[in-house]
N, C-alpha and C. Protein backbone atom coordinates (compact mmCIF):
# COMPACT_ATOMS: atom_id res chain seq x y z
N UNK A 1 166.97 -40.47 -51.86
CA UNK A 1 166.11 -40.03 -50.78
C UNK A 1 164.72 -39.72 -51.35
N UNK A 2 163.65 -40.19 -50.86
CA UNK A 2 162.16 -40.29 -51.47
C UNK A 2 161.98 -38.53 -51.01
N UNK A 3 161.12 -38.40 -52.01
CA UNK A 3 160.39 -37.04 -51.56
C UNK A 3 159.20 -36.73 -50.57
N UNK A 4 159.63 -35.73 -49.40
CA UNK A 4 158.42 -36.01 -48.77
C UNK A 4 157.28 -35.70 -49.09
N UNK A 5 155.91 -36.07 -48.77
CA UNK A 5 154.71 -35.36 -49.13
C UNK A 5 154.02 -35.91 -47.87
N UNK A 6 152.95 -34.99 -47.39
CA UNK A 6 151.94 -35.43 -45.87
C UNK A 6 150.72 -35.03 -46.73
N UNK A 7 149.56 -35.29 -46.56
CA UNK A 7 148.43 -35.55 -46.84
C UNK A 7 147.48 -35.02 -45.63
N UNK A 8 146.75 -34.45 -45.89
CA UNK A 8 145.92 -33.68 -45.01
C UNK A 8 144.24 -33.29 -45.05
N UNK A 9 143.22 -33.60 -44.38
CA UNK A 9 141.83 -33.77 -45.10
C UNK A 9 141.56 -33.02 -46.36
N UNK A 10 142.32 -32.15 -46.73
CA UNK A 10 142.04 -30.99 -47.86
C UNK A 10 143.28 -30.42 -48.50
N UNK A 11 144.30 -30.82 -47.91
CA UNK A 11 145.73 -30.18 -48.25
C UNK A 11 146.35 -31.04 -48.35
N UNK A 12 147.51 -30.95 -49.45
CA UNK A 12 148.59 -31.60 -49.66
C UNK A 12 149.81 -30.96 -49.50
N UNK A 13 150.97 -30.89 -49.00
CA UNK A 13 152.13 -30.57 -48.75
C UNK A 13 153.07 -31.46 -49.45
N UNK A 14 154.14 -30.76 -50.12
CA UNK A 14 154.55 -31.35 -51.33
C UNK A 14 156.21 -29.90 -51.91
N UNK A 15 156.94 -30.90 -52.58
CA UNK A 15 157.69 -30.31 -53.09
C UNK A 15 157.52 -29.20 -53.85
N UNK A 16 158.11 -28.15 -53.90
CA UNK A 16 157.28 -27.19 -54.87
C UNK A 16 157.89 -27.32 -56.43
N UNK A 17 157.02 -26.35 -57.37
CA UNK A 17 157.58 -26.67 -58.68
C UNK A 17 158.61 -25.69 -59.16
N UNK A 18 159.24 -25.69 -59.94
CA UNK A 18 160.45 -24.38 -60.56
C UNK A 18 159.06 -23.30 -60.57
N UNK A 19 158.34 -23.16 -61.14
CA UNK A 19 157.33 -22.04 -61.17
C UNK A 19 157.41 -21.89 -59.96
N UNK A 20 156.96 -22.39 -58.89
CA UNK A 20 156.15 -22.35 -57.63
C UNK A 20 157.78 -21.31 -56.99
N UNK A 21 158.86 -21.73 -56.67
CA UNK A 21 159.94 -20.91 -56.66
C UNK A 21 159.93 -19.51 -56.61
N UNK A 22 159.38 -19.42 -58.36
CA UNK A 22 159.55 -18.17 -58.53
C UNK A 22 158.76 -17.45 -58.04
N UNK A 23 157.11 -17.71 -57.99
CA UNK A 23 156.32 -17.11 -57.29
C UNK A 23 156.57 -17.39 -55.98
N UNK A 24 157.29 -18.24 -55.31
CA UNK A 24 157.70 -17.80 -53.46
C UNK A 24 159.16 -16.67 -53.58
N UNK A 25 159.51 -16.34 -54.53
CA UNK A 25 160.65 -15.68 -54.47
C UNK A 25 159.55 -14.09 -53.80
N UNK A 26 158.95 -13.19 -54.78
CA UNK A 26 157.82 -13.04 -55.36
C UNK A 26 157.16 -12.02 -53.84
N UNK A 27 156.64 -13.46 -53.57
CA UNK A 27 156.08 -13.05 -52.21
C UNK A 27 156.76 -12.75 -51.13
N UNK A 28 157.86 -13.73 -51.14
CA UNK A 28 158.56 -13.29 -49.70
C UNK A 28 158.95 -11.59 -50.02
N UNK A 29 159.88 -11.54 -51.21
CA UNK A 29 160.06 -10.02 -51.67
C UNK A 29 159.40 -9.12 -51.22
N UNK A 30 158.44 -9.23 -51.81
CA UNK A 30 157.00 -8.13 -51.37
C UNK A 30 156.27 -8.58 -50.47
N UNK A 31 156.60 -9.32 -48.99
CA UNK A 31 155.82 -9.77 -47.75
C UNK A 31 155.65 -8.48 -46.60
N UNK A 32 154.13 -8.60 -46.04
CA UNK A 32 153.69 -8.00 -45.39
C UNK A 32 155.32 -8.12 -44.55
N UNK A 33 155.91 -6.84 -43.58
CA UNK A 33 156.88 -6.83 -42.70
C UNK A 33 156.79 -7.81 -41.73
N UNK A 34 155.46 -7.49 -41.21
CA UNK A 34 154.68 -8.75 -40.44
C UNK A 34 155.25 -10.06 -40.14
N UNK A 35 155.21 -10.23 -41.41
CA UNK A 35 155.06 -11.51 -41.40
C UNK A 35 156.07 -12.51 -41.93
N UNK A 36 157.60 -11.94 -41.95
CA UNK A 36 158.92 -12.06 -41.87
C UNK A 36 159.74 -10.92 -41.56
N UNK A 37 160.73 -11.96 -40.90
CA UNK A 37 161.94 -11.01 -40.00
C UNK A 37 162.60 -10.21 -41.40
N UNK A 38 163.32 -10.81 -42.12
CA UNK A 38 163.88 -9.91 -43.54
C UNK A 38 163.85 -10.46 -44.19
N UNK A 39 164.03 -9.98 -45.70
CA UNK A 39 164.31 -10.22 -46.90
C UNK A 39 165.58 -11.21 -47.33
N UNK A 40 165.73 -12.87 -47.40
CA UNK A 40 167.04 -13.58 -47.55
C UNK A 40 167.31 -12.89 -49.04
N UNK A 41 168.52 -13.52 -48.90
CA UNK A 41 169.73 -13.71 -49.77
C UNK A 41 168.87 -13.97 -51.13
N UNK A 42 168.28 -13.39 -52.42
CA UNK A 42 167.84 -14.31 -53.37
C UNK A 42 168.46 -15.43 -53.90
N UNK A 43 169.61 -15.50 -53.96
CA UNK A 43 170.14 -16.82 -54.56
C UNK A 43 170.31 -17.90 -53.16
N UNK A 44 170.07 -17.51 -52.21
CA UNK A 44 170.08 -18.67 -51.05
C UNK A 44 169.06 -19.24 -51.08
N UNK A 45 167.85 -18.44 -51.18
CA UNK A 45 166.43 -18.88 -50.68
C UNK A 45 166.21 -19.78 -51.91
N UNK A 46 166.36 -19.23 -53.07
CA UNK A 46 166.35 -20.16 -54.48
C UNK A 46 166.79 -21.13 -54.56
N UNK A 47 168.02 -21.58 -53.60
CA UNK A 47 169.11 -22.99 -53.57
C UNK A 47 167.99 -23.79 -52.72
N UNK A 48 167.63 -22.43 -51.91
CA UNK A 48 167.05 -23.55 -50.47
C UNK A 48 165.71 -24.64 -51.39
N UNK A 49 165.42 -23.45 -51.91
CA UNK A 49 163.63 -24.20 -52.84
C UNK A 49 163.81 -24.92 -53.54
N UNK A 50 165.05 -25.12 -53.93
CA UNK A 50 165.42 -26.17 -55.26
C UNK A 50 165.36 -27.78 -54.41
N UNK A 51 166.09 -27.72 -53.07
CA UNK A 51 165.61 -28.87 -52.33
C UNK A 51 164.07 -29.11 -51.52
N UNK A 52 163.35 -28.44 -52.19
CA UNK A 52 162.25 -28.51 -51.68
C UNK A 52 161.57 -29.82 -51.25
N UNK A 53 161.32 -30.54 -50.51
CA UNK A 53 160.36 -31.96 -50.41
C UNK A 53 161.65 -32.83 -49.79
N UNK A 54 162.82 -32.48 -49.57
CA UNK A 54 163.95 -33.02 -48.70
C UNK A 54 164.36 -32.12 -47.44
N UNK A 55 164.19 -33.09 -46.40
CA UNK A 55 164.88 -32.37 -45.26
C UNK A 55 166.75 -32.60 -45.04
N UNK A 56 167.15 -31.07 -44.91
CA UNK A 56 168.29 -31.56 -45.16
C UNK A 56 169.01 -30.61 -44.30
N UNK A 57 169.82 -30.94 -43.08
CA UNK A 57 170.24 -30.03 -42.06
C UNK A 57 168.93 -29.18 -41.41
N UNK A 58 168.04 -30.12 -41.34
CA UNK A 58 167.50 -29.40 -39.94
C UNK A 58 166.26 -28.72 -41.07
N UNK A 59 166.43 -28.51 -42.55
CA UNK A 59 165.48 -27.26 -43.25
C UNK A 59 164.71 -28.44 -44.28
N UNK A 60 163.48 -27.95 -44.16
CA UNK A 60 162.14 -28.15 -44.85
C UNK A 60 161.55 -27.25 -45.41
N UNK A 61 161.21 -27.25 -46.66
CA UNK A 61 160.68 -26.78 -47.38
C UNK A 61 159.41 -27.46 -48.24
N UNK A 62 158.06 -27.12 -48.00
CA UNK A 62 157.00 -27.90 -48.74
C UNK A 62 155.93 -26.46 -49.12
N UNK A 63 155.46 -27.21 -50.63
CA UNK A 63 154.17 -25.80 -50.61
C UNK A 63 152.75 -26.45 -50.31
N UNK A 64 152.00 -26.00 -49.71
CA UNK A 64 150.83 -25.81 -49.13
C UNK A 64 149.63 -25.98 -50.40
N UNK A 65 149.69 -27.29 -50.93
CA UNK A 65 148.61 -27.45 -51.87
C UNK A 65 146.99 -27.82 -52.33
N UNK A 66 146.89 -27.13 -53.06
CA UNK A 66 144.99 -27.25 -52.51
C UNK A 66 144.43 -27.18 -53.66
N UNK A 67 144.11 -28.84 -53.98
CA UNK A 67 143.44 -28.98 -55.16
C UNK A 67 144.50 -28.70 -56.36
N UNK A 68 145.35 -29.52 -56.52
CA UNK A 68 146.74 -29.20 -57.57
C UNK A 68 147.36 -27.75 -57.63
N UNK A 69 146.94 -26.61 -56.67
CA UNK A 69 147.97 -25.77 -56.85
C UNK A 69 148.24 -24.85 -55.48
N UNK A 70 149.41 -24.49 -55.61
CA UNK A 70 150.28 -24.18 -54.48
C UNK A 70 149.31 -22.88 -53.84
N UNK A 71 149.21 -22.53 -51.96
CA UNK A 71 148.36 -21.54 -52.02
C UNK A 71 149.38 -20.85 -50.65
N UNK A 72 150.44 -21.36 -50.70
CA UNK A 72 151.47 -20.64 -49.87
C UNK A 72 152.50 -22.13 -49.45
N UNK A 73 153.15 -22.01 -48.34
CA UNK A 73 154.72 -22.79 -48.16
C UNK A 73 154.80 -23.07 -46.32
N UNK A 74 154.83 -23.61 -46.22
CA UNK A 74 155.40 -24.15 -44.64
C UNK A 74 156.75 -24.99 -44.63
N UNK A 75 157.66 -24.65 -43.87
CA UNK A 75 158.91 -25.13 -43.41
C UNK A 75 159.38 -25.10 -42.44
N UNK A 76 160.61 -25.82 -42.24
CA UNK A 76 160.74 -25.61 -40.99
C UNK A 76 162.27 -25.30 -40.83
N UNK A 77 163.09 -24.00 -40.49
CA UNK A 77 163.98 -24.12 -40.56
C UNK A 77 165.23 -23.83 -39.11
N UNK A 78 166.53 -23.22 -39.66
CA UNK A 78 167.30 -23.29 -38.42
C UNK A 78 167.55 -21.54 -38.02
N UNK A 79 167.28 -21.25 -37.64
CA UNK A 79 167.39 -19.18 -37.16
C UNK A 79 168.65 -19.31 -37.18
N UNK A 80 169.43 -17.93 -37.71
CA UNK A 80 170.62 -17.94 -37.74
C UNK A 80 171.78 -17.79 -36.76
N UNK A 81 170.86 -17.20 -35.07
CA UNK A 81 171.62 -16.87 -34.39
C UNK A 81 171.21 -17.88 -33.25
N UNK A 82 170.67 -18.59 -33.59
CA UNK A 82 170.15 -19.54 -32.33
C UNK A 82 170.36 -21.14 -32.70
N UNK A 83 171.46 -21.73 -32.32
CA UNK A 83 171.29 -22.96 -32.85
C UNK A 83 170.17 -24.10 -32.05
N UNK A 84 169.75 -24.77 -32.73
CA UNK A 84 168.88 -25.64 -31.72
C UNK A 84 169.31 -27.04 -31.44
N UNK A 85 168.14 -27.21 -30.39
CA UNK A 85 168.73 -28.76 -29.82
C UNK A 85 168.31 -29.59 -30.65
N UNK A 86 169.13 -30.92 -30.48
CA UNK A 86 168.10 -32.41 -31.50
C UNK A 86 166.93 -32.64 -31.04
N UNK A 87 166.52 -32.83 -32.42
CA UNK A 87 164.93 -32.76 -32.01
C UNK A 87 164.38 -31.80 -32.07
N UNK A 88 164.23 -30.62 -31.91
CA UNK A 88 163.24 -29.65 -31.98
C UNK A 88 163.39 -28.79 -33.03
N UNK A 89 162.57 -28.79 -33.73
CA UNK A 89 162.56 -28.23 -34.75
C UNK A 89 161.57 -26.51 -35.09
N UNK A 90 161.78 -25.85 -35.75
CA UNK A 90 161.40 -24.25 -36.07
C UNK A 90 160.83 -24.44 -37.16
N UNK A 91 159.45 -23.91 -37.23
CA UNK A 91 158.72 -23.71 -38.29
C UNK A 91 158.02 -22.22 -38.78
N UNK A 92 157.92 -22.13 -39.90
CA UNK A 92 157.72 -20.80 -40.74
C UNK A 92 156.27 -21.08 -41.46
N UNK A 93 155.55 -20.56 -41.70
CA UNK A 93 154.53 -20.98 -42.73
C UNK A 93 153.92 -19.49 -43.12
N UNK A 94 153.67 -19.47 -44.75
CA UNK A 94 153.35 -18.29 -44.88
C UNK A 94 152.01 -18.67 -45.99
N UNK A 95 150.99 -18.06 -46.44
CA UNK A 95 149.85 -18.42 -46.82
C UNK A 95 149.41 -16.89 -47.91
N UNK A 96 148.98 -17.38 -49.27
CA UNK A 96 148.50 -16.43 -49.85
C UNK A 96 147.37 -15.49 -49.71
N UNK A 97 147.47 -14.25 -49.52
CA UNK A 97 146.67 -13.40 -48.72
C UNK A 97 145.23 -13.73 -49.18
N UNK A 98 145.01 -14.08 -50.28
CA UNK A 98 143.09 -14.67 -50.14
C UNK A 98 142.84 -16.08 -50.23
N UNK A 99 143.69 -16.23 -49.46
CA UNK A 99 143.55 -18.19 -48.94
C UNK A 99 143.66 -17.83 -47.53
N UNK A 100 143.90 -17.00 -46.64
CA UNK A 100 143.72 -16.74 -45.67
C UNK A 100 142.55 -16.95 -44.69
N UNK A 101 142.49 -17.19 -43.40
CA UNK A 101 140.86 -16.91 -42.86
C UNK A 101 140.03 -17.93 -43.22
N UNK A 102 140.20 -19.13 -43.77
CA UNK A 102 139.68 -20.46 -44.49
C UNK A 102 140.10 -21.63 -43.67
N UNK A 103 140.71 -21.84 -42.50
CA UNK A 103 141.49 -23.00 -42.39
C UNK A 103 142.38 -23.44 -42.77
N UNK A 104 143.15 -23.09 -43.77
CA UNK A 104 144.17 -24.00 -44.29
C UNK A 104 145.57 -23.70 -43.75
N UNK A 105 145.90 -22.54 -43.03
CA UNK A 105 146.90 -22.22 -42.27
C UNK A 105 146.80 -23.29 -41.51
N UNK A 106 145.53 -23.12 -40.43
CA UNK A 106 145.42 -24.79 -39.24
C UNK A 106 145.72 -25.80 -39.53
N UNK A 107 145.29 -25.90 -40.73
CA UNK A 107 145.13 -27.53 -41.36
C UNK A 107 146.69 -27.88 -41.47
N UNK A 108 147.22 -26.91 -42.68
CA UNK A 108 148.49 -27.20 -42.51
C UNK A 108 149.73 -27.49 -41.66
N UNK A 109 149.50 -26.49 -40.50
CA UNK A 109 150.36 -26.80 -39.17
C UNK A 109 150.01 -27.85 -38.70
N UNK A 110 148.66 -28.34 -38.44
CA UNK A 110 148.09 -29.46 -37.40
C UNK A 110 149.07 -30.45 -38.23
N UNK A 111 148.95 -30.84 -39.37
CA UNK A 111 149.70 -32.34 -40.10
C UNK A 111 150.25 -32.36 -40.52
N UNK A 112 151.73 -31.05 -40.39
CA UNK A 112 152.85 -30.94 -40.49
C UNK A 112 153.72 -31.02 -39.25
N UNK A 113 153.16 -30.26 -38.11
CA UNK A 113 153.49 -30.88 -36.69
C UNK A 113 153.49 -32.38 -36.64
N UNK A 114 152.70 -32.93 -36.89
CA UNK A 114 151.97 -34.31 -36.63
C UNK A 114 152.80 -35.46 -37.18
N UNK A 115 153.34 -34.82 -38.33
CA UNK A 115 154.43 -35.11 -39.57
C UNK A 115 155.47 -35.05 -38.53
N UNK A 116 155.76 -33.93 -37.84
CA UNK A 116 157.35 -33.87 -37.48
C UNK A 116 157.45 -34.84 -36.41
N UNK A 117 156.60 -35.14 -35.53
CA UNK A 117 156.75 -36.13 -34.45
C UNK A 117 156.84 -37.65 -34.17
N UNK A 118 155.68 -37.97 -36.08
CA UNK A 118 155.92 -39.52 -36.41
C UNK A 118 156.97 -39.54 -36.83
N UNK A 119 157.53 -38.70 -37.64
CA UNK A 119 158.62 -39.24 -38.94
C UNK A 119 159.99 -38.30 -38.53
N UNK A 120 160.20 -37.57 -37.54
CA UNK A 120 161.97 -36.82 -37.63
C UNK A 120 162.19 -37.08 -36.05
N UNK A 121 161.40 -37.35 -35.15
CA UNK A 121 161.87 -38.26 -33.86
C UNK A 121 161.62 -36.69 -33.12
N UNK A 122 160.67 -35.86 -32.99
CA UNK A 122 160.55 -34.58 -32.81
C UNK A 122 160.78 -34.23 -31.44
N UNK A 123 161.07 -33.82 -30.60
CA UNK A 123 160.64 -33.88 -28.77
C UNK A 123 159.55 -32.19 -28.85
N UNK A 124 160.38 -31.48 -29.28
CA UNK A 124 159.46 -29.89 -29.49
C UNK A 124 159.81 -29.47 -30.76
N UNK A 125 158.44 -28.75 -31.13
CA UNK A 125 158.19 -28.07 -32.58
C UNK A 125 157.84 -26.59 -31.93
N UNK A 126 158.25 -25.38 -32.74
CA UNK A 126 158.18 -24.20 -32.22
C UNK A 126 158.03 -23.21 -33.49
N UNK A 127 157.60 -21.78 -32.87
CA UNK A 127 157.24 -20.94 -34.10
C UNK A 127 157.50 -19.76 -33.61
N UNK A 128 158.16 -18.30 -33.96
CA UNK A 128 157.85 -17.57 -33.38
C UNK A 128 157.21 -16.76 -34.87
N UNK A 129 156.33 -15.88 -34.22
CA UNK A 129 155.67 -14.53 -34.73
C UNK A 129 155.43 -13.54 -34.12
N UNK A 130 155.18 -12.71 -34.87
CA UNK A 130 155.39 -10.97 -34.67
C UNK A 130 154.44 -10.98 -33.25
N UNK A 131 154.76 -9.96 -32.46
CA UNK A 131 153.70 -10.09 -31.53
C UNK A 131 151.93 -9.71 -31.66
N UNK A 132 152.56 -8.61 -32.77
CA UNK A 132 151.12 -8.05 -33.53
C UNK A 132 150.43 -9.02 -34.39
N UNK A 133 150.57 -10.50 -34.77
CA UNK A 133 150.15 -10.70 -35.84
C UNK A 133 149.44 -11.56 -35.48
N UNK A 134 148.15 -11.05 -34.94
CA UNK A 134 146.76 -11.82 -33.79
C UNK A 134 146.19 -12.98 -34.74
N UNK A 135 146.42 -13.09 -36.28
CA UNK A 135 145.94 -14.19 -36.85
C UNK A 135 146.76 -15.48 -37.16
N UNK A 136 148.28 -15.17 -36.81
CA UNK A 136 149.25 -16.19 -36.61
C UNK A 136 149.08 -16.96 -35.02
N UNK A 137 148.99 -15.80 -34.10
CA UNK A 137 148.73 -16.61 -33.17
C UNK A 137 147.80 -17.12 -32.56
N UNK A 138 146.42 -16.91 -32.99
CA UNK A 138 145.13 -17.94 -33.26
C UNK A 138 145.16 -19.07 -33.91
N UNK A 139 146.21 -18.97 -35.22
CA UNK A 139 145.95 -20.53 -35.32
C UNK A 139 147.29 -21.54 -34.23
N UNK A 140 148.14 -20.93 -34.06
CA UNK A 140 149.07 -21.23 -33.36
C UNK A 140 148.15 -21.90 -31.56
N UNK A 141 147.18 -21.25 -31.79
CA UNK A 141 146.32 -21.70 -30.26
C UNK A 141 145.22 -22.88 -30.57
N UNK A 142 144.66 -22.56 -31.96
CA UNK A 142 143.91 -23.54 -32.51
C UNK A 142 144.44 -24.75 -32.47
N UNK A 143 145.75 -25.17 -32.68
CA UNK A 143 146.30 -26.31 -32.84
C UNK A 143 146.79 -26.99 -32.17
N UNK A 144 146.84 -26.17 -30.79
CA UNK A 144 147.30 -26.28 -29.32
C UNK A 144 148.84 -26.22 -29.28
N UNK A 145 149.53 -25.09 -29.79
CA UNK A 145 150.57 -24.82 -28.87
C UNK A 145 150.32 -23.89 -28.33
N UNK A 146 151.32 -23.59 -27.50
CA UNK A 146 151.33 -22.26 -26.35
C UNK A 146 152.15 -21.35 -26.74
N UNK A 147 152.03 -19.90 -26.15
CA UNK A 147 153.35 -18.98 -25.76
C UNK A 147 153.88 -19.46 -24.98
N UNK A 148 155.32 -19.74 -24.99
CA UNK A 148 156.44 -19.94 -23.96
C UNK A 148 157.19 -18.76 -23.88
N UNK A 149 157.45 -18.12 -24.56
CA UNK A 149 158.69 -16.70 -24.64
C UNK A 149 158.38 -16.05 -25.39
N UNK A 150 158.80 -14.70 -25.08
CA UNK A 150 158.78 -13.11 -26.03
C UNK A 150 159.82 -13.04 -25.81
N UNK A 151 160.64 -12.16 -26.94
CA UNK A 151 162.27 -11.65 -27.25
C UNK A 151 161.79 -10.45 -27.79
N UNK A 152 162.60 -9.50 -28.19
CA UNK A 152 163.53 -9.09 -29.27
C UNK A 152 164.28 -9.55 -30.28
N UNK A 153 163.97 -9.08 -31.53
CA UNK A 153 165.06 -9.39 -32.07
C UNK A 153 164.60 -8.60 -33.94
N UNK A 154 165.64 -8.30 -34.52
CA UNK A 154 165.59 -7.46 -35.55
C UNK A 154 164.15 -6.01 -35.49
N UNK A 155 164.46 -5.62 -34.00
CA UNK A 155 163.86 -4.42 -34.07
C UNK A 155 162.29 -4.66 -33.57
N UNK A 156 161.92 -5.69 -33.49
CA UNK A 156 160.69 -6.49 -33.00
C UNK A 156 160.22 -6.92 -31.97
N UNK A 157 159.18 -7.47 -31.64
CA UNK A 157 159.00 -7.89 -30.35
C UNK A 157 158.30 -9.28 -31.15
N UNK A 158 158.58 -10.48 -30.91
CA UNK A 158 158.31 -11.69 -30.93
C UNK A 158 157.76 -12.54 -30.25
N UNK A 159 156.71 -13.46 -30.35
CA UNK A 159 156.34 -14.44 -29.18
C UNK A 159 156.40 -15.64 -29.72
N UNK A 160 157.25 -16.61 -28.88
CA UNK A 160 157.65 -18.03 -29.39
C UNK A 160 156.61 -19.15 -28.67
N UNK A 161 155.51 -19.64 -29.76
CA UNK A 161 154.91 -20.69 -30.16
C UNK A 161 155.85 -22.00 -30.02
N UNK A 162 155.30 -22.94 -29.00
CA UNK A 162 155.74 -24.44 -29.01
C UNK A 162 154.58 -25.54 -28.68
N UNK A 163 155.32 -26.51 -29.12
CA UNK A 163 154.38 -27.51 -28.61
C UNK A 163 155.41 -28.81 -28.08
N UNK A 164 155.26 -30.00 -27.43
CA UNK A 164 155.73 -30.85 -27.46
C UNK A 164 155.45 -32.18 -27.63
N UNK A 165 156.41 -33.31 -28.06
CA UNK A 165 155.40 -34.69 -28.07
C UNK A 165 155.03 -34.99 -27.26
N UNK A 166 154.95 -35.01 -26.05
CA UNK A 166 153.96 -35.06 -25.04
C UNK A 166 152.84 -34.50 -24.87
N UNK A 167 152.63 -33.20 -25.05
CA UNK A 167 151.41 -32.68 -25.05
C UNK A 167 150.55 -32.63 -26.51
N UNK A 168 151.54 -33.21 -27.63
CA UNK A 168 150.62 -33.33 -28.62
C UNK A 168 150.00 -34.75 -28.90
């Protein structure tokens, strides 16, 4: 199975390296609350990164590269209590706090979406984030998806980001 990589006016998305791992171990550990539901499993999330640049059951894993080195991770994976339909896929993306505020969050979603609709047969791509986290969901508007739903869930209030191939 080839490795994926998407190409992007300024960004590359790409398998990550055994280093790159350890420093996403790293961050997620010590992540703003914000800006994940909890803390995984360390030896899961480590299995998960080891397939990094293969989609495999639904999960993607790529790091967010800029100019040969990694400046955060976008994926896309399956929530544990919600199974989804074919085709639509859940995405995560998290960005190193002074790479922030630059574009490259946008950049990255715009031609990773874009990615999911030529190449995995996509119908809807979706995201949720914190409800508080006004700079997730700016770029989430920048790129043109919408709010469709707010939940609950792990103590939170959430708003779920979608888009579809039709409207993209």
């Amino acid at each position: 199975m080839a490795t994926i990589e998407i190409r992007g006016p300024r960004l590359l998305l790409r398998a990550l390296t055994p280093e790159e791992i350890d420093e996403e171990w790293r961050a997620i550990r010590d992540a703003d609350p914000m800006t994940i539901a909890f803390v995984p499993d360390e030896a899961q999330f480590r299995g998960r990164l080891e397939r990094s640049g293969q989609m495999v059951d639904g999960w993607l894993d790529l790091a967010i590269d800029l100019d040969g080195r990694s400046i955060g991770r976008i994926q896309t994976f399956v929530p544990p209590n919600r199974p989804l339909e074919p085709g639509v896929y859940e995405v995560g993306i998290g960005l190193r706090e002074d790479m922030r505020g630059k574009g490259y969050g946008r950049e990255a979603l715009a031609v990773f979406t874009d990615w999911l609709f030529e190449h995995t047969g996509a119908i809807r791509v979706e995201a949720p984030t914190d409800s508080d986290n006004v700079a997730m969901r700016r770029v989430f508007e920048l790129v043109g998806w919408e709010p469709v739903d707010t939940y609950r869930e792990f103590d939170r209030e959430w708003v779920m980001y979608a888009i579809t191939r039709q409207r993209w």
